[in-house]
C-alpha atoms as a PDB file:
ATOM      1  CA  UNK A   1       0.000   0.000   0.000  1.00  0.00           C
ATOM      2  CA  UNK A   2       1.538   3.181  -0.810  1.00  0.00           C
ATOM      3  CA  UNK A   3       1.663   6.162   2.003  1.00  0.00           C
ATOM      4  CA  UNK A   4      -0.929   8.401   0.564  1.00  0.00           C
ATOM      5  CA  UNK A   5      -3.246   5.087   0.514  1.00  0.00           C
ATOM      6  CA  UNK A   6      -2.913   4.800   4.177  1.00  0.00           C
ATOM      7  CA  UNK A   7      -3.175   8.215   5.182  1.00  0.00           C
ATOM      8  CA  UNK A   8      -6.304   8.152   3.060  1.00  0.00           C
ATOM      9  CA  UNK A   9      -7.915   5.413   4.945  1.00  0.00           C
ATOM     10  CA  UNK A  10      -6.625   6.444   8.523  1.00  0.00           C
ATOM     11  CA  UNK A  11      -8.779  10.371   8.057  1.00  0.00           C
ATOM     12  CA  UNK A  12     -11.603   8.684   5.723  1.00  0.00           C
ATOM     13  CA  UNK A  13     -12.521   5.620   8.365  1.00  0.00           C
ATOM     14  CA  UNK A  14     -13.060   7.986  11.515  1.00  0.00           C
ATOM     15  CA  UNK A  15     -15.204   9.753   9.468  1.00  0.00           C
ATOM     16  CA  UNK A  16     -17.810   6.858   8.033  1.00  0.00           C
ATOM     17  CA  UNK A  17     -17.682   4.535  10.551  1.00  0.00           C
ATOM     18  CA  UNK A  18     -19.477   7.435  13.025  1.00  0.00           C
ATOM     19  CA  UNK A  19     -21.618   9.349  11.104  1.00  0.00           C
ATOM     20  CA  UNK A  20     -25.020   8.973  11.431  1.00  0.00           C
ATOM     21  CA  UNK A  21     -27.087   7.160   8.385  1.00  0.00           C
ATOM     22  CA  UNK A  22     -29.827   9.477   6.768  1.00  0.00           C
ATOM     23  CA  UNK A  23     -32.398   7.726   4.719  1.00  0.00           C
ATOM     24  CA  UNK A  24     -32.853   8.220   1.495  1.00  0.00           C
ATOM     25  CA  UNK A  25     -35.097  11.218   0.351  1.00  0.00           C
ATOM     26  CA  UNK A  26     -37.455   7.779  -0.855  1.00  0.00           C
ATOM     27  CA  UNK A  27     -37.454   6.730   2.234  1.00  0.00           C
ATOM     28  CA  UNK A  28     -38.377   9.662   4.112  1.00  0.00           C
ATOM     29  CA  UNK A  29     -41.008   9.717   1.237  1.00  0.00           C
ATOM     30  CA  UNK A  30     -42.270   6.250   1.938  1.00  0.00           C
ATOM     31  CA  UNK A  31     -41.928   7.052   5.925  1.00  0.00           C
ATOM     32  CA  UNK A  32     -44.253  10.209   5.626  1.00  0.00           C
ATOM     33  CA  UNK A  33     -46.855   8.555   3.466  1.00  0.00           C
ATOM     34  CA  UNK A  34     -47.602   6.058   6.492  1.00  0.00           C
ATOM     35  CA  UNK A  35     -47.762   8.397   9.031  1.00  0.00           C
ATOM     36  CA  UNK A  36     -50.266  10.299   7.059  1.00  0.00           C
ATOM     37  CA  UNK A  37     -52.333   7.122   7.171  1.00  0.00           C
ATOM     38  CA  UNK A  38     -51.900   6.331  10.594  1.00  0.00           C
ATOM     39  CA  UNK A  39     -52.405  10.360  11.668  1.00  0.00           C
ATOM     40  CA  UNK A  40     -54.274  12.053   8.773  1.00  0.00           C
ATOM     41  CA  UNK A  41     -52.965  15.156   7.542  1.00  0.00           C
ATOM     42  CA  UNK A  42     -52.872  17.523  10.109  1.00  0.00           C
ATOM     43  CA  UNK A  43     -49.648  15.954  11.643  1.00  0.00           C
ATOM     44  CA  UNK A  44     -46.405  18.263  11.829  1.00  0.00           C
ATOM     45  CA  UNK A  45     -43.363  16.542  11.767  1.00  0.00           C
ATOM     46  CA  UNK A  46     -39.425  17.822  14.003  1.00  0.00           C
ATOM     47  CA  UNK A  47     -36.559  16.321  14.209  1.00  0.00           C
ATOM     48  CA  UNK A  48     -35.871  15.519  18.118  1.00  0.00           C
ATOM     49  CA  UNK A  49     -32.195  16.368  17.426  1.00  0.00           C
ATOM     50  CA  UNK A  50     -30.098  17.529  14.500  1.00  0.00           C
ATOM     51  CA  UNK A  51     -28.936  14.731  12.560  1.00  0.00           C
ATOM     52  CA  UNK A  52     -31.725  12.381  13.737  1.00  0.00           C
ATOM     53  CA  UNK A  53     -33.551   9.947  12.787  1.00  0.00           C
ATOM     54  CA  UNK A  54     -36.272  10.339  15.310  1.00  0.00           C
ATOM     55  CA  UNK A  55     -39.285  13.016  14.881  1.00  0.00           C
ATOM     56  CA  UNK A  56     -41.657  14.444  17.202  1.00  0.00           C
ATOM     57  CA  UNK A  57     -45.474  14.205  15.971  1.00  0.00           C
ATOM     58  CA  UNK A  58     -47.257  16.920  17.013  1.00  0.00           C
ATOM     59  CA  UNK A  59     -51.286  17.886  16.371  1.00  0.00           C
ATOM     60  CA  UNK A  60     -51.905  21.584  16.932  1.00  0.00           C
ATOM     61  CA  UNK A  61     -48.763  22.268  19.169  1.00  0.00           C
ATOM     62  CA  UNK A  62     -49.375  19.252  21.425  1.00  0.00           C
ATOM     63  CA  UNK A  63     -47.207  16.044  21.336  1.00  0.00           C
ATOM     64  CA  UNK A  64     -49.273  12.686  20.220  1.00  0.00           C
ATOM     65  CA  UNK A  65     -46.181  10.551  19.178  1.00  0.00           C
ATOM     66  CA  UNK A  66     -42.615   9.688  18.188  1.00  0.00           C
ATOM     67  CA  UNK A  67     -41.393   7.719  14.570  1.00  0.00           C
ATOM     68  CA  UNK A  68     -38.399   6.316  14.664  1.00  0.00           C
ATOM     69  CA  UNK A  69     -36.571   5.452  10.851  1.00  0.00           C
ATOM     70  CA  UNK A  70     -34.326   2.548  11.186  1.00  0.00           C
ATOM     71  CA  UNK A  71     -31.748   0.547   9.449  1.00  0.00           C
ATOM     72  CA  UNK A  72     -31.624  -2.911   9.967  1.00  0.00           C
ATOM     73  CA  UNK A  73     -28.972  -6.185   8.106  1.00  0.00           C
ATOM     74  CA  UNK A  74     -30.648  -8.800   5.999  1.00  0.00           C
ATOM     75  CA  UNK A  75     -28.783 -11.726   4.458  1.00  0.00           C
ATOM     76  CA  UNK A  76     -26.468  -8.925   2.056  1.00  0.00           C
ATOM     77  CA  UNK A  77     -28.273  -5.825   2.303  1.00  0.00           C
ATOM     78  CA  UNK A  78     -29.810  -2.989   4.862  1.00  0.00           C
ATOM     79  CA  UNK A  79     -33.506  -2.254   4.820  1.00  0.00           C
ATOM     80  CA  UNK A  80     -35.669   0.497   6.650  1.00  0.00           C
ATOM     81  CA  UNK A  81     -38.288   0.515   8.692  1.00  0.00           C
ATOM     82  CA  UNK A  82     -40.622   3.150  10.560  1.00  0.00           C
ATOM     83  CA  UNK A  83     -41.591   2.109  14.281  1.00  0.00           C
ATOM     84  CA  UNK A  84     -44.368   4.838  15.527  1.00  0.00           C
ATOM     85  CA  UNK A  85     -44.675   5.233  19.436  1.00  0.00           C
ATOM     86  CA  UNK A  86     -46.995   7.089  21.755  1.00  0.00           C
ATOM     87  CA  UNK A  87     -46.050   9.953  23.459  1.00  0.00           C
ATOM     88  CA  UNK A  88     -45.444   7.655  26.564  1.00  0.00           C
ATOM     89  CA  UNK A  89     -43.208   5.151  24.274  1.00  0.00           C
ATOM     90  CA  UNK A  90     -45.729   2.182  23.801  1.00  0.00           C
ATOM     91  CA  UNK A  91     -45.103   0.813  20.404  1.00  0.00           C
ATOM     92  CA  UNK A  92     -48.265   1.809  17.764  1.00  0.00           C
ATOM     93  CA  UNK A  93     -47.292   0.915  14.405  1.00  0.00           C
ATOM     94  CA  UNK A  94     -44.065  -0.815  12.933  1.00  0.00           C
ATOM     95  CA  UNK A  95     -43.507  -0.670   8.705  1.00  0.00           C
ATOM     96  CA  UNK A  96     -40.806  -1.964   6.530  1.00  0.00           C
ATOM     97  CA  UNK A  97     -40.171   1.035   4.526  1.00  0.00           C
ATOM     98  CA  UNK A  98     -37.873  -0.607   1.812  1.00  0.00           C
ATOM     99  CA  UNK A  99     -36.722  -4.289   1.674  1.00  0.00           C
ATOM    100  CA  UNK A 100     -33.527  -5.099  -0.945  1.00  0.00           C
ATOM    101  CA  UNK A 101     -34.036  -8.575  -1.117  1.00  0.00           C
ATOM    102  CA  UNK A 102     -34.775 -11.175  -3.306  1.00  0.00           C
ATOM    103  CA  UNK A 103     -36.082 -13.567  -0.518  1.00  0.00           C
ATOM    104  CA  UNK A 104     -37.321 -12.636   3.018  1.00  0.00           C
ATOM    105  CA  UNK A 105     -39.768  -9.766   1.739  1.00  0.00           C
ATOM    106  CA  UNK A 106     -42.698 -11.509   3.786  1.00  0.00           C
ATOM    107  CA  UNK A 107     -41.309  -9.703   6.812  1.00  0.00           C
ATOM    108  CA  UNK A 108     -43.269  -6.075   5.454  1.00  0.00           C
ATOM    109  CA  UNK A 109     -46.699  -8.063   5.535  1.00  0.00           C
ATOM    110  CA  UNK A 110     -48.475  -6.080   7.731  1.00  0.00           C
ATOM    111  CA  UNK A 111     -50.372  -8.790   9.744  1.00  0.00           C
ATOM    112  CA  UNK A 112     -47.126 -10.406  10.560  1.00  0.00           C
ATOM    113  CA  UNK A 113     -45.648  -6.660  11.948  1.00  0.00           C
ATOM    114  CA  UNK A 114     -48.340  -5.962  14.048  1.00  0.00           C
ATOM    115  CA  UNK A 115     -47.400  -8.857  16.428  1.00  0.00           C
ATOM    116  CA  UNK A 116     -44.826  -6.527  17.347  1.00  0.00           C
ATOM    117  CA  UNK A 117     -47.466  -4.300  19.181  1.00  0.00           C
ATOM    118  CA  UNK A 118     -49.057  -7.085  20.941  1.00  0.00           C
ATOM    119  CA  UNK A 119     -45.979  -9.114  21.795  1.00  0.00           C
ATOM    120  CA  UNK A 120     -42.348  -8.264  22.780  1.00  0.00           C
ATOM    121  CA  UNK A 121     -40.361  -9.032  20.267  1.00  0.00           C
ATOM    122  CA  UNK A 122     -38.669 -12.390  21.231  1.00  0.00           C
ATOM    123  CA  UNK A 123     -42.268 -13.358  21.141  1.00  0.00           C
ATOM    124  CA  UNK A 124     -42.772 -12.744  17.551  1.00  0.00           C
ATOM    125  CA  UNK A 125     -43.217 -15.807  15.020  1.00  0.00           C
ATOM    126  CA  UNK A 126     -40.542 -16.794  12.745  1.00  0.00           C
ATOM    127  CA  UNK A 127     -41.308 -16.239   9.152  1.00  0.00           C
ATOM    128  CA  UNK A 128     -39.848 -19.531   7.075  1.00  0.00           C
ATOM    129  CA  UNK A 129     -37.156 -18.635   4.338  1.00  0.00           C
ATOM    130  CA  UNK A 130     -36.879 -15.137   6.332  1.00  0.00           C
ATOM    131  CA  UNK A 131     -34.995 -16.176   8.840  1.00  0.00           C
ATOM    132  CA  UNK A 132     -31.889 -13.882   8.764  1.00  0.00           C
ATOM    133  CA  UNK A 133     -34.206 -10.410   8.384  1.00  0.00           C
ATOM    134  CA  UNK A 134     -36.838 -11.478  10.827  1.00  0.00           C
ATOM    135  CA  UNK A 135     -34.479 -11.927  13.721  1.00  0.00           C
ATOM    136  CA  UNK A 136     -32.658  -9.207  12.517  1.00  0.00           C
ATOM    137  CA  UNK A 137     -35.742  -6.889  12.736  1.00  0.00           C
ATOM    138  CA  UNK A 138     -36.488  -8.575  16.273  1.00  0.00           C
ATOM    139  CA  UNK A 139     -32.903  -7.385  17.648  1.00  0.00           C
ATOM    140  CA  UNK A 140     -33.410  -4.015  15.883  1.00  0.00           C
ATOM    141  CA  UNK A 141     -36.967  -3.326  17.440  1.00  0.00           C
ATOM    142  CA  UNK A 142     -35.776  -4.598  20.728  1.00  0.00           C
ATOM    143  CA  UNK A 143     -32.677  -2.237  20.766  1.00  0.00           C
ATOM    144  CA  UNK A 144     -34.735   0.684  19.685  1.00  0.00           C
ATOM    145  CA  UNK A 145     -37.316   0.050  22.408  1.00  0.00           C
ATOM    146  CA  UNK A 146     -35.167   0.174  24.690  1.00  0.00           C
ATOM    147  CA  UNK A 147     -33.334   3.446  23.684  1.00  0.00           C
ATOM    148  CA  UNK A 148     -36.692   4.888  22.973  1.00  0.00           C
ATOM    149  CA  UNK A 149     -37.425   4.186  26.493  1.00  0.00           C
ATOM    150  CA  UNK A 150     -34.073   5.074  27.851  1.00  0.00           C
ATOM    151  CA  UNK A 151     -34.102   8.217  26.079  1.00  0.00           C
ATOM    152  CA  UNK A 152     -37.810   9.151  27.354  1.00  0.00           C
ATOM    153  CA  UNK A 153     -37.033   8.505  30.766  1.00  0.00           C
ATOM    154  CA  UNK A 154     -33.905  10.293  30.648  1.00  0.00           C
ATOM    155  CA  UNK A 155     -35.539  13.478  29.721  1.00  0.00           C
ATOM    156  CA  UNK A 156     -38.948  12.573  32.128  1.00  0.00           C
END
């Protein structure tokens, strides 16, 4: 490897490997279109924090929930998904935004995600031939949750 190779990769890596991911402008798209289903369309939408993937949803000035756009691994790809809380963090609503798979895509059936409202999430079925992206999800939704809840009690 030649020097300015190295010096490359020892200022570029600090760099990635921290930064936040933003979803795509599609994804926001995607993300907005459900919340206007779930909340109609006098919803206003603020970002928490800058450079956050977490949004305040407000109704005329007062608070009525928190969505949450997520990353999670699948067998060779990422996918998104929105998870939709209540203003005291009790899980409403959980969406695949965008799944890059060929196989596994069952996991955005919306019957199968709402077990995640009713259950915790090592409670949810398996999904067979999604394997890899439903216990993915499963880790991802239980991590958030418990940020999400960290995070609200912090500032309680």
């Amino acid at each position: 490897m030649t020097p300015l190779v190295v010096i490359f990769i020892f200022i570029a890596f600090p760099f990635t490997s921290f930064c936040q991911w933003q979803p795509s402008k599609a994804t926001l798209s995607k993300a907005d279109r459900v919340l206007e289903q779930f909340f109609g369309s006098e919803f206003s939408k603020t970002t928490i924090d800058q450079n956050s993937n977490i949004y305040q949803i407000n109704f005329s000035d007062s608070l009525v929930a928190y969505a949450c756009i997520q990353q999670a691994p699948s067998k060779h790809d990422m996918f998104e998904f929105l998870a939709i809380y209540s203003s005291d963090m009790e899980l409403l609503k959980l969406r695949v935004l965008t799944y890059r798979e060929n196989y596994g895509g069952e996991i955005a059936n919306k019957r199968w995600l709402n077990q995640f409202v009713t259950r915790t999430p090592q409670q949810v079925q398996a999904i067979s031939g999604a394997t890899i992206s439903v216990e993915s999800l499963k880790k991802s939704v239980s991590k958030l949750n418990f940020q999400m809840n960290s995070w609200y009690k912090s500032k309680s």
